[in-house]
PDB file of N, CA and C in Angstrom:
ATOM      1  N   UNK A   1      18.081 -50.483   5.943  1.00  0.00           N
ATOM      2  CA  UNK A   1      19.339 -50.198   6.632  1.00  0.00           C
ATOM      3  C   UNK A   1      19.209 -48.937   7.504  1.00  0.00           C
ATOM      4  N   UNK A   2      19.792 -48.817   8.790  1.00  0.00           N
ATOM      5  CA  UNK A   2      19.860 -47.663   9.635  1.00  0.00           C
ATOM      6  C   UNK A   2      20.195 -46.787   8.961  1.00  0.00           C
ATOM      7  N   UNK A   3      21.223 -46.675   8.458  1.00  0.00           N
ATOM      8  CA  UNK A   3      22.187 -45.506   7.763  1.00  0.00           C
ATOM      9  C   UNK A   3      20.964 -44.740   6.510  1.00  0.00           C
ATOM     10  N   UNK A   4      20.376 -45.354   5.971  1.00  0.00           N
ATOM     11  CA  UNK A   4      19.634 -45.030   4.997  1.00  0.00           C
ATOM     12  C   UNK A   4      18.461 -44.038   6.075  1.00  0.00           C
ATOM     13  N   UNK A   5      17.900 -44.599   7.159  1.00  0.00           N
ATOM     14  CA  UNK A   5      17.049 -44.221   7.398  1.00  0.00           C
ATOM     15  C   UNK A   5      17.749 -42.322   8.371  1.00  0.00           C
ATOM     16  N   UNK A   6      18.653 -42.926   9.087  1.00  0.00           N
ATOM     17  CA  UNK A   6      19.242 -41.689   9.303  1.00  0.00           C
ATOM     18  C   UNK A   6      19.582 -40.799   8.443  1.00  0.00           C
ATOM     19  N   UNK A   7      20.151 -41.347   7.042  1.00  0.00           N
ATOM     20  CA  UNK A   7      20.253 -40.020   6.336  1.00  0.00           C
ATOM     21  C   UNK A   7      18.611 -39.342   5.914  1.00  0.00           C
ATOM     22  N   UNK A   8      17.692 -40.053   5.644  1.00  0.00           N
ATOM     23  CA  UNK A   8      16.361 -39.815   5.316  1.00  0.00           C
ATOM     24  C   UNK A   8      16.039 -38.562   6.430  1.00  0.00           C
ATOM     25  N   UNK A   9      16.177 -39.017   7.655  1.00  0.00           N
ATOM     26  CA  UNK A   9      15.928 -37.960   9.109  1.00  0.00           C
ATOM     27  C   UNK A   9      16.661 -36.645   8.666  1.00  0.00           C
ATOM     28  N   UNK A  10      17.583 -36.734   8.437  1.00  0.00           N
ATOM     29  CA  UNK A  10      18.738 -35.734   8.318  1.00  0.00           C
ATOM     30  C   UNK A  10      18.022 -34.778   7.028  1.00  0.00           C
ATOM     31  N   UNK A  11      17.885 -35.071   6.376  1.00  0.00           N
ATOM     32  CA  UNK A  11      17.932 -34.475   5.136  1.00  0.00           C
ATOM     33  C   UNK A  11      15.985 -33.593   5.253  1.00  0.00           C
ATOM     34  N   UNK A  12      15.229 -34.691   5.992  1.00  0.00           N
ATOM     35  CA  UNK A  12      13.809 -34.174   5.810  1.00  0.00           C
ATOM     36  C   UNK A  12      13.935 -32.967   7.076  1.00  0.00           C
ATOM     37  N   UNK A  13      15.258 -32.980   8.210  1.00  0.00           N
ATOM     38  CA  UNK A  13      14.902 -32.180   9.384  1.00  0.00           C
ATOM     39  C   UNK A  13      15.557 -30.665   8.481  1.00  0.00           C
ATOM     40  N   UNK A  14      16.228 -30.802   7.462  1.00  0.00           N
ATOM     41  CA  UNK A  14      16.824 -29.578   7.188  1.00  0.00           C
ATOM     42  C   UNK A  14      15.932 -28.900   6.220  1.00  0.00           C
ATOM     43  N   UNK A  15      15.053 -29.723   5.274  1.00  0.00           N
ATOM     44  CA  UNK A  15      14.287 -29.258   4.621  1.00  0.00           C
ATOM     45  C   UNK A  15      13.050 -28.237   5.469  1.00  0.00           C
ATOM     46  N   UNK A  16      12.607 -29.307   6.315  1.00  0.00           N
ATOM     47  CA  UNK A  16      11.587 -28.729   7.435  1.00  0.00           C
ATOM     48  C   UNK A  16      12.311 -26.904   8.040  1.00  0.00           C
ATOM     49  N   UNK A  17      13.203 -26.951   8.864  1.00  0.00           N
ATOM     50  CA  UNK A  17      14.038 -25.889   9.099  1.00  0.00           C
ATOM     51  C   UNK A  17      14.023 -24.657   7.819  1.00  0.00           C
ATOM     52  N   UNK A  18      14.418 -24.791   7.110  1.00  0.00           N
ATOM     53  CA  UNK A  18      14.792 -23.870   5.573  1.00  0.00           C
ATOM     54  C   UNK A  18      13.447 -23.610   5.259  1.00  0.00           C
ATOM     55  N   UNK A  19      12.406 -24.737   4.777  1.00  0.00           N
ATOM     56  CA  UNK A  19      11.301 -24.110   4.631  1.00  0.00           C
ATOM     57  C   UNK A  19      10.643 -22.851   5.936  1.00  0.00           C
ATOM     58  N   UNK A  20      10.839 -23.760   6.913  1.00  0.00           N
ATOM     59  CA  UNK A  20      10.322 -23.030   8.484  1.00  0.00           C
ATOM     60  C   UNK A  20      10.899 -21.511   8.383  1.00  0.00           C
ATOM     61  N   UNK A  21      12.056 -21.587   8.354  1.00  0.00           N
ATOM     62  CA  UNK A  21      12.867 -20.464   8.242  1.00  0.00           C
ATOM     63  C   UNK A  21      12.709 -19.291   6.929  1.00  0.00           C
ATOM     64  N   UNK A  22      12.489 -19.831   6.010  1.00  0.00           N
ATOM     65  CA  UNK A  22      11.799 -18.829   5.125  1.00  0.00           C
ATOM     66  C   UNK A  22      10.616 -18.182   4.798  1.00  0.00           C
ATOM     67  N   UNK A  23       9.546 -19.245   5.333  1.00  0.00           N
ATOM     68  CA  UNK A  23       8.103 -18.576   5.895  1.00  0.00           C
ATOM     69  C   UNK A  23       8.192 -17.638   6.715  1.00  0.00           C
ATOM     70  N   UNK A  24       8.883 -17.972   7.984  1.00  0.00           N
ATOM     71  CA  UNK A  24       8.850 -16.709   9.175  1.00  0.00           C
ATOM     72  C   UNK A  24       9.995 -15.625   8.335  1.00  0.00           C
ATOM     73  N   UNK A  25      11.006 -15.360   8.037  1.00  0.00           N
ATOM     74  CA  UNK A  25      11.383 -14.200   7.018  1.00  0.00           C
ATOM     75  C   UNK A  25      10.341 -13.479   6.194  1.00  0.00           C
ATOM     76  N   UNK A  26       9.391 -13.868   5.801  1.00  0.00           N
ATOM     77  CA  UNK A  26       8.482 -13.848   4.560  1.00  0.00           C
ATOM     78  C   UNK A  26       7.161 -12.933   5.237  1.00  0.00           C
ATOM     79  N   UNK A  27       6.728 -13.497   6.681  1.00  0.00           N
ATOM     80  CA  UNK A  27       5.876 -12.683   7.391  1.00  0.00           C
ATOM     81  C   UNK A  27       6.405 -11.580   8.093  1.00  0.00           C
ATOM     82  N   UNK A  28       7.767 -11.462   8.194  1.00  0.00           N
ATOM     83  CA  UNK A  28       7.896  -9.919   8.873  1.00  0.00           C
ATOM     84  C   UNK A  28       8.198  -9.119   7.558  1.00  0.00           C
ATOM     85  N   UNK A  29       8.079  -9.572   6.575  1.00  0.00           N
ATOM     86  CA  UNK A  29       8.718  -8.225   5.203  1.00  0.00           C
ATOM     87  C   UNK A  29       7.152  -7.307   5.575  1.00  0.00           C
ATOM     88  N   UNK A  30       7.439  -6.106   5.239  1.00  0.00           N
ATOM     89  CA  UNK A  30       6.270  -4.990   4.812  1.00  0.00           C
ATOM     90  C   UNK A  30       5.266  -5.546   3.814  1.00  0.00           C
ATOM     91  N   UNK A  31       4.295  -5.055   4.122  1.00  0.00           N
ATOM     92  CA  UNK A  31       3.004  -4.982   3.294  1.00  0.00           C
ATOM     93  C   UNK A  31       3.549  -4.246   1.833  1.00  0.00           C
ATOM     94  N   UNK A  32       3.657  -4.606   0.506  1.00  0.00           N
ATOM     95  CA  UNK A  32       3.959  -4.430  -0.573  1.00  0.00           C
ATOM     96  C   UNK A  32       2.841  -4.310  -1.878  1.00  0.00           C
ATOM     97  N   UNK A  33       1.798  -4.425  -1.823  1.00  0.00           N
ATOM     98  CA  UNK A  33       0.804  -4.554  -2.430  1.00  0.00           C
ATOM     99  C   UNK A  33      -0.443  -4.975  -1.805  1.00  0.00           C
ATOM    100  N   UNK A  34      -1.477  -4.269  -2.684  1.00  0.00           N
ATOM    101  CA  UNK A  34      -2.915  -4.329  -2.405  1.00  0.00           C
ATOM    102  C   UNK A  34      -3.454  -3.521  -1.129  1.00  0.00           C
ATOM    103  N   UNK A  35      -4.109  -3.180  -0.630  1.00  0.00           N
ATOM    104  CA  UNK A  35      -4.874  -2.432   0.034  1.00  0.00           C
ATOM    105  C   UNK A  35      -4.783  -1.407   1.172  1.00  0.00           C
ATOM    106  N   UNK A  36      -3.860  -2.259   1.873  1.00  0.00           N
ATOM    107  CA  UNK A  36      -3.312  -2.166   2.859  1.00  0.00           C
ATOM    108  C   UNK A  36      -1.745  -1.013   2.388  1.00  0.00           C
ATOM    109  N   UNK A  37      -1.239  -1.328   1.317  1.00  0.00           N
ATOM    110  CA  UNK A  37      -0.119  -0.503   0.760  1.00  0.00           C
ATOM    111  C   UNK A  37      -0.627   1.005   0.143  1.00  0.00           C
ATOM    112  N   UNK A  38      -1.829   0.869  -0.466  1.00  0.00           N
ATOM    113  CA  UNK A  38      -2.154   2.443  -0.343  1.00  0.00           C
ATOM    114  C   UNK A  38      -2.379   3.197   0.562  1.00  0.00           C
ATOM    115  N   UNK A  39      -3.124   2.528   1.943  1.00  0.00           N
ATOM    116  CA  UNK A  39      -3.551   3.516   3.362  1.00  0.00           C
ATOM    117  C   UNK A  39      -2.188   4.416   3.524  1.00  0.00           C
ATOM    118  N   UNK A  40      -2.603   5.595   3.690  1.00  0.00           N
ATOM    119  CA  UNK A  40      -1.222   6.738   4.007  1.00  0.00           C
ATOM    120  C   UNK A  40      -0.096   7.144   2.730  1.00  0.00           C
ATOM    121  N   UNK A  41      -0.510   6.259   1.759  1.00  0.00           N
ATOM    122  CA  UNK A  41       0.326   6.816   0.368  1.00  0.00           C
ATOM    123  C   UNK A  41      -0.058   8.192  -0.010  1.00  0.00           C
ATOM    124  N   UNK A  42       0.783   8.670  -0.763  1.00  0.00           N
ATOM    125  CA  UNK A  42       0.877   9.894  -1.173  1.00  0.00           C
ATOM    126  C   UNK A  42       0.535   9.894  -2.552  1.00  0.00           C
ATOM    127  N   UNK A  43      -0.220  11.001  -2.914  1.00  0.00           N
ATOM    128  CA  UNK A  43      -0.278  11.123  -4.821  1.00  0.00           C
ATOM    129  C   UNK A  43      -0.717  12.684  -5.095  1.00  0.00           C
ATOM    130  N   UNK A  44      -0.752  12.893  -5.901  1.00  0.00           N
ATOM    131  CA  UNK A  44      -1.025  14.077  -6.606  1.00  0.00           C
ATOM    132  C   UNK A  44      -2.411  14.393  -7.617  1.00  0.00           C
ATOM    133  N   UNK A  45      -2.785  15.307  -7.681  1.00  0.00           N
ATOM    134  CA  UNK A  45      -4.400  15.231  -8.001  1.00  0.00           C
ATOM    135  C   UNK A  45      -3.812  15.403  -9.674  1.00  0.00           C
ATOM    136  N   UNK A  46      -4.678  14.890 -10.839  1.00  0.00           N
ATOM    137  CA  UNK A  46      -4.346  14.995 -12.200  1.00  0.00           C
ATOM    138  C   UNK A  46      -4.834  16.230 -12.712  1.00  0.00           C
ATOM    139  N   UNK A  47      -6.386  16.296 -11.904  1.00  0.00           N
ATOM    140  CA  UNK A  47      -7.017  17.164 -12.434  1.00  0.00           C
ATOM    141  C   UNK A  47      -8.101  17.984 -10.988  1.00  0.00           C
ATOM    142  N   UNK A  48      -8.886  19.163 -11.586  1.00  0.00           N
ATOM    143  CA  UNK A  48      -9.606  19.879 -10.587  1.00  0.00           C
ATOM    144  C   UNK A  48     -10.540  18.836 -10.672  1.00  0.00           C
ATOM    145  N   UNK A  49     -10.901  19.037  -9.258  1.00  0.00           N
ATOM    146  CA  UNK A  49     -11.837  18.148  -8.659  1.00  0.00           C
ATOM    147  C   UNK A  49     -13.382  18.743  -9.380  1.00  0.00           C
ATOM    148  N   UNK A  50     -14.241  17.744  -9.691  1.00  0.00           N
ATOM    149  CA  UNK A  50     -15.711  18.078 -10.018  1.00  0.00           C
ATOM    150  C   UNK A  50     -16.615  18.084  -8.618  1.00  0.00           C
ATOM    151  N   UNK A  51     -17.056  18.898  -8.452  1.00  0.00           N
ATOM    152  CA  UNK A  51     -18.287  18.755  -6.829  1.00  0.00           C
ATOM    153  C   UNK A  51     -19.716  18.575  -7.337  1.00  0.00           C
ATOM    154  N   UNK A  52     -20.321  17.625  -6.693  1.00  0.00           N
ATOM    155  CA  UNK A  52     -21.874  17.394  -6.983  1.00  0.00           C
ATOM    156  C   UNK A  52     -22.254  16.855  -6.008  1.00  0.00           C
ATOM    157  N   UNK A  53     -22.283  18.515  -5.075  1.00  0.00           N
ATOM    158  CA  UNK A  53     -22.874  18.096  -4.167  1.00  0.00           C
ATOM    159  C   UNK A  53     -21.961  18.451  -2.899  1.00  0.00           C
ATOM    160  N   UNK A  54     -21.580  17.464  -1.884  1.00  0.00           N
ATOM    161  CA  UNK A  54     -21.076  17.160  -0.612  1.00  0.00           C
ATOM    162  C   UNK A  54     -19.406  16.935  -1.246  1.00  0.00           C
ATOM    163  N   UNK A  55     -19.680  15.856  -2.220  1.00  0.00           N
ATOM    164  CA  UNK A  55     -18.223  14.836  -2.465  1.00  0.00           C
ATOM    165  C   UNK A  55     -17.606  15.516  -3.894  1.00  0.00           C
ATOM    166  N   UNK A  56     -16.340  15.728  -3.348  1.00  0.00           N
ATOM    167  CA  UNK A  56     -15.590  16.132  -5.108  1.00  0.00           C
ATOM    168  C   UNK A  56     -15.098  14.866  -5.191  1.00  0.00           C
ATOM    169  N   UNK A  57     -14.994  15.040  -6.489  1.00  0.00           N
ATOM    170  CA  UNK A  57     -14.390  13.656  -7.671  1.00  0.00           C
ATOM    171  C   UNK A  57     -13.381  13.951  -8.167  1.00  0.00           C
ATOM    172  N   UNK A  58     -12.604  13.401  -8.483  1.00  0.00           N
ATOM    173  CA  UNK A  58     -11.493  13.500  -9.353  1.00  0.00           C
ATOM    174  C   UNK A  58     -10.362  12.371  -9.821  1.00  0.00           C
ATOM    175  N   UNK A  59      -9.247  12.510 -10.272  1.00  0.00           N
ATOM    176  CA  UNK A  59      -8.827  11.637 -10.516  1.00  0.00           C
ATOM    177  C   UNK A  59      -7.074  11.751 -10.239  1.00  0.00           C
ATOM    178  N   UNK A  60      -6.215  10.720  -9.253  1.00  0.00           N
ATOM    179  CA  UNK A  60      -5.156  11.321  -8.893  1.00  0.00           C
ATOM    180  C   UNK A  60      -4.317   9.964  -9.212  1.00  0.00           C
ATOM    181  N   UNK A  61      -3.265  10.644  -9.151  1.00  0.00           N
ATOM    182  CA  UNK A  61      -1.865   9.568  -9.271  1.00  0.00           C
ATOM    183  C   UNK A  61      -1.292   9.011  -7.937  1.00  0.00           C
ATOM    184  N   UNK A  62      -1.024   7.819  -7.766  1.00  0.00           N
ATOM    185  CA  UNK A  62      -0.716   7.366  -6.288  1.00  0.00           C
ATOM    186  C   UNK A  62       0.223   5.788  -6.759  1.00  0.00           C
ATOM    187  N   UNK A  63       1.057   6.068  -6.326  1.00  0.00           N
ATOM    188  CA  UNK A  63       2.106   4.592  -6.551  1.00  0.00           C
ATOM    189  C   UNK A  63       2.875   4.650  -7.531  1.00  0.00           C
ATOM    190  N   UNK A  64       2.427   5.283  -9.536  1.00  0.00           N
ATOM    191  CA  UNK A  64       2.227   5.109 -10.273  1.00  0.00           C
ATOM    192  C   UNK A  64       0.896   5.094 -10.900  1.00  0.00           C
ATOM    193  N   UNK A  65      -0.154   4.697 -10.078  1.00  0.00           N
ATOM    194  CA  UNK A  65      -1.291   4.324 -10.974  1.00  0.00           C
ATOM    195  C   UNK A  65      -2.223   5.541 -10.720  1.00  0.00           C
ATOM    196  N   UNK A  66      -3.217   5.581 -12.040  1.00  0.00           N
ATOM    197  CA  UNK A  66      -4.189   6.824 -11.750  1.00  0.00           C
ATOM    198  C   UNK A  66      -5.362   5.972 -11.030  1.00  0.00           C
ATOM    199  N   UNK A  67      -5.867   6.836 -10.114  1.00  0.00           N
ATOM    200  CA  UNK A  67      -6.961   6.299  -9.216  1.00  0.00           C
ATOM    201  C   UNK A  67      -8.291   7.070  -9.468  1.00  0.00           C
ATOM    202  N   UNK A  68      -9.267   7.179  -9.347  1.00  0.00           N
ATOM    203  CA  UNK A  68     -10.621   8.032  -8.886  1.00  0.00           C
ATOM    204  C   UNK A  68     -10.550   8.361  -7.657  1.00  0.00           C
ATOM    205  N   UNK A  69     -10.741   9.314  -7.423  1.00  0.00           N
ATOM    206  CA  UNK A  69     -10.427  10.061  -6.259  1.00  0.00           C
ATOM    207  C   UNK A  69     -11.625  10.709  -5.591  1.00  0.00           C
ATOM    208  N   UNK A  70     -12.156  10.463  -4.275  1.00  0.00           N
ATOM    209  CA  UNK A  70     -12.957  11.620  -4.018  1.00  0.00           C
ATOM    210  C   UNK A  70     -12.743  12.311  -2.471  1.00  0.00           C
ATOM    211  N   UNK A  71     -13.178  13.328  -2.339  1.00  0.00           N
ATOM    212  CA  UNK A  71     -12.647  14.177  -0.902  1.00  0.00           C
ATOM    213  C   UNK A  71     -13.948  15.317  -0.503  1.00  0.00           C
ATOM    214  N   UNK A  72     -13.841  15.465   0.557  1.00  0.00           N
ATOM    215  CA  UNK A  72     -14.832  16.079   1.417  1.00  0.00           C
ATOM    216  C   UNK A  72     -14.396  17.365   0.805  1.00  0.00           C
ATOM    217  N   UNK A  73     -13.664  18.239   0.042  1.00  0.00           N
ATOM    218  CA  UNK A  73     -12.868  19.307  -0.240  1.00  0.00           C
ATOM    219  C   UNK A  73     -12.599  18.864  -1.259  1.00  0.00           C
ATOM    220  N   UNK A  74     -12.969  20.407  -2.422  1.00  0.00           N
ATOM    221  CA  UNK A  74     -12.255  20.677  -3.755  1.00  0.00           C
ATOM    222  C   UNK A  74     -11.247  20.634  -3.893  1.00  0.00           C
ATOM    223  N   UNK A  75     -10.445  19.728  -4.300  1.00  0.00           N
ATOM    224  CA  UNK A  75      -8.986  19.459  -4.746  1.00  0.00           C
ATOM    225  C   UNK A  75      -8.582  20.665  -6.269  1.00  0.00           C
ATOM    226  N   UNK A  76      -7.078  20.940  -6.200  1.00  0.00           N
ATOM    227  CA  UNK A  76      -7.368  21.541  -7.727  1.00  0.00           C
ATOM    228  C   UNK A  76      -6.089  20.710  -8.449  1.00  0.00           C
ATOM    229  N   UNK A  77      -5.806  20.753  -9.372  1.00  0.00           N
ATOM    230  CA  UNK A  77      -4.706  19.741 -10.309  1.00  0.00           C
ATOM    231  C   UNK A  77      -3.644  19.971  -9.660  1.00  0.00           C
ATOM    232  N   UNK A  78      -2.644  19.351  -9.391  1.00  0.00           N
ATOM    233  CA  UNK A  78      -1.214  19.160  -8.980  1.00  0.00           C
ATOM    234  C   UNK A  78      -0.982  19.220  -7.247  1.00  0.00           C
ATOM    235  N   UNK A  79      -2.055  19.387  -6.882  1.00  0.00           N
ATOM    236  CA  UNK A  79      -2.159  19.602  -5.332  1.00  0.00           C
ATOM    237  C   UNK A  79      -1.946  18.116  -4.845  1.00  0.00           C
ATOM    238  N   UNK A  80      -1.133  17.957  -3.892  1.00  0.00           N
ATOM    239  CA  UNK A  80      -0.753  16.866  -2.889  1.00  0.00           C
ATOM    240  C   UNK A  80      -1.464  16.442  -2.211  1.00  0.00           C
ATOM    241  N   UNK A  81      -1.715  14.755  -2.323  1.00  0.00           N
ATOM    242  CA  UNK A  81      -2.941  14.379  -1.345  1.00  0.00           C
ATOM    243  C   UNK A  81      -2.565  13.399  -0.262  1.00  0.00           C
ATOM    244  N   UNK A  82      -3.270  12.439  -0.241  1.00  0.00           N
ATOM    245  CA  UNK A  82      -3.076  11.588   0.961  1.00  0.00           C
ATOM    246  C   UNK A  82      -3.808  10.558   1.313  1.00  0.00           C
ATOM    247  N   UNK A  83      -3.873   9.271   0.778  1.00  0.00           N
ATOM    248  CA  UNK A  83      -4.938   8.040   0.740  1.00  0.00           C
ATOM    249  C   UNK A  83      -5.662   7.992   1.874  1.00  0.00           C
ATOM    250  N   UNK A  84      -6.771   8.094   2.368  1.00  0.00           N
ATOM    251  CA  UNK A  84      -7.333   7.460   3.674  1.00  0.00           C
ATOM    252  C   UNK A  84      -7.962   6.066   4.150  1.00  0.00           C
ATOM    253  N   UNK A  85      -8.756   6.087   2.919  1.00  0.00           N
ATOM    254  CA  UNK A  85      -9.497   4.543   2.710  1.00  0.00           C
ATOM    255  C   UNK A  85      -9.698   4.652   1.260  1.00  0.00           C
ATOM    256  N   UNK A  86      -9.685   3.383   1.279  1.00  0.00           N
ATOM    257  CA  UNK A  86      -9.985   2.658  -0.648  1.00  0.00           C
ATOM    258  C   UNK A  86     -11.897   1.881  -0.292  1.00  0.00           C
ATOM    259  N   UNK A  87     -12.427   2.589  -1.212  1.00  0.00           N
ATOM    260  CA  UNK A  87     -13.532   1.543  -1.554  1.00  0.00           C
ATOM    261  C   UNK A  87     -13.664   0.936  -2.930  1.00  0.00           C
ATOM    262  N   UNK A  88     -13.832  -0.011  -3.209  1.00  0.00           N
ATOM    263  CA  UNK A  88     -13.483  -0.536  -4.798  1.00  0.00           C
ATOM    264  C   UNK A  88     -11.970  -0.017  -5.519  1.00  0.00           C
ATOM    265  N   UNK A  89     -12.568   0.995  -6.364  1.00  0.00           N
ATOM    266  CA  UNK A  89     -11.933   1.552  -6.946  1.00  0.00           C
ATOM    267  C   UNK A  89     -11.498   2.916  -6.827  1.00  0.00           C
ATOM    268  N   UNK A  90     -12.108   3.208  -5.958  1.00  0.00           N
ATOM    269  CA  UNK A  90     -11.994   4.740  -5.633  1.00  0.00           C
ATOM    270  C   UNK A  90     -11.259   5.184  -4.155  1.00  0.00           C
ATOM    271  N   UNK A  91     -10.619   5.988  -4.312  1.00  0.00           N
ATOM    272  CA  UNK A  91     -10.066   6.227  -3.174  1.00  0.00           C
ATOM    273  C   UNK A  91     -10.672   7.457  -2.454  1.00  0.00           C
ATOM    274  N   UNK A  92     -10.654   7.193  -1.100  1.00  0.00           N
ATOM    275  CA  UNK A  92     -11.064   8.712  -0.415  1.00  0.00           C
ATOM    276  C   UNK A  92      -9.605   9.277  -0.067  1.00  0.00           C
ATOM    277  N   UNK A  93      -9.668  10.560  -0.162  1.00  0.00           N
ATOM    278  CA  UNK A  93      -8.262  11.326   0.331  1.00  0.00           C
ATOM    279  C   UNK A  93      -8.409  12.843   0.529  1.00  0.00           C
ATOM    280  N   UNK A  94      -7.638  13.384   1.391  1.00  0.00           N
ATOM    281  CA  UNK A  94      -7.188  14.235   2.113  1.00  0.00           C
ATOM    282  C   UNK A  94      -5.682  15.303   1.600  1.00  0.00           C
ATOM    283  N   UNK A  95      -6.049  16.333   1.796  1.00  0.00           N
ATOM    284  CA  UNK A  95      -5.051  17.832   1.009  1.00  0.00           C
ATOM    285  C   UNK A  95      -4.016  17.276   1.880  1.00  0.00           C
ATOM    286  N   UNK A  96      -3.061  17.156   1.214  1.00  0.00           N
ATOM    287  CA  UNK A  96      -1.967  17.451   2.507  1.00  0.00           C
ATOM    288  C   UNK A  96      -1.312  19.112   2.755  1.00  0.00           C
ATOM    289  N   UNK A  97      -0.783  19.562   3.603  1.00  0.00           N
ATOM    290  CA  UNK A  97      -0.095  21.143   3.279  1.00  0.00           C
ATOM    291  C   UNK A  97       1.423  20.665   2.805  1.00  0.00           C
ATOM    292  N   UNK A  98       1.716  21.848   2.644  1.00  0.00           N
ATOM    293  CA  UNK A  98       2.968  21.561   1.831  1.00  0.00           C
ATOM    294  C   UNK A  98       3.960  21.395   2.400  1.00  0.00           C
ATOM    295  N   UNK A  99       3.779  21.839   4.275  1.00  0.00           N
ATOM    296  CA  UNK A  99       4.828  20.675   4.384  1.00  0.00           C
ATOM    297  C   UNK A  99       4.119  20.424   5.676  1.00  0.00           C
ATOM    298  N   UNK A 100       4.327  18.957   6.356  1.00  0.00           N
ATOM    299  CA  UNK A 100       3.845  18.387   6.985  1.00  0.00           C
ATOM    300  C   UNK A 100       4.579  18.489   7.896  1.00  0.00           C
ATOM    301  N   UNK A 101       4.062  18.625   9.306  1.00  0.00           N
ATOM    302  CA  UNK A 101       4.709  18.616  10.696  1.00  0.00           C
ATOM    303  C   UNK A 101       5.710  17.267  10.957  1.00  0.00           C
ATOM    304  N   UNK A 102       6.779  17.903  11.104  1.00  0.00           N
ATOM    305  CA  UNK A 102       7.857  16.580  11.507  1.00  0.00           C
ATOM    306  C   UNK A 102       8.776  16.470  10.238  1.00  0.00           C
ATOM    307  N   UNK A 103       8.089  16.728   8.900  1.00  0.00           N
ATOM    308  CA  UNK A 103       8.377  16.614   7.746  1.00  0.00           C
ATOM    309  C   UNK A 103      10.115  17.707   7.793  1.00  0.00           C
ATOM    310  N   UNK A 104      10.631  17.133   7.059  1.00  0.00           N
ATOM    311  CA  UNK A 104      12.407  17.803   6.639  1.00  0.00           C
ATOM    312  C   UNK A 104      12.351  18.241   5.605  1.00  0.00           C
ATOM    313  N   UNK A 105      12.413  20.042   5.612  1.00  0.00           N
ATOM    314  CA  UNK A 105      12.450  20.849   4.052  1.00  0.00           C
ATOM    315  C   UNK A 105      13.526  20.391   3.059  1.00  0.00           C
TER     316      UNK A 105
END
């Protein structure tokens, strides 16, 4: 019967739409996790950095989670940092000053 087949059209063009329409919503939200969400995060060092060598080590808080940390510069405990790149597990990062240009006291 026509009627059957028109409602069939009807019903698969709205599904198509709604799905369509919630994919493209779905690609403009922010990056929320994994890799890409630490670049430029902020954390705090746990502890003084160990140096051996070139690279200090250490271990900092960022998101919530404790990370391994290492930086071209001795970090010391509670000092403010700044993600740059992630390799594995370890993050490279950067001192921030205490207050950052542009930044609102």
């Amino acid at each position: 019967p026509l009627s059957l087949i028109v409602a069939l059209a009807i019903v698969a063009t709205l599904f198509v739409y709604f799905v369509s329409n919630a994919v493209l919503k779905s690609r403009r939200r922010p990056v929320v996790s994994g890799a890409e969400q630490l670049l430029g995060s902020t954390g705090i060092m746990l502890n003084d950095m160990q140096s051996d060598g070139v690279i200090s080590e250490g271990w900092a808080r960022v998101r919530s989670e404790q990370w391994r940390a290492q930086s071209m510069v001795t970090l010391a405990k509670g000092q403010r940092v700044r993600v740059v790149s992630r390799t594995g597990l370890i993050l490279a990062v950067v001192p921030i000053n205490e207050v950052e240009p542009g930044e609102l006291i």
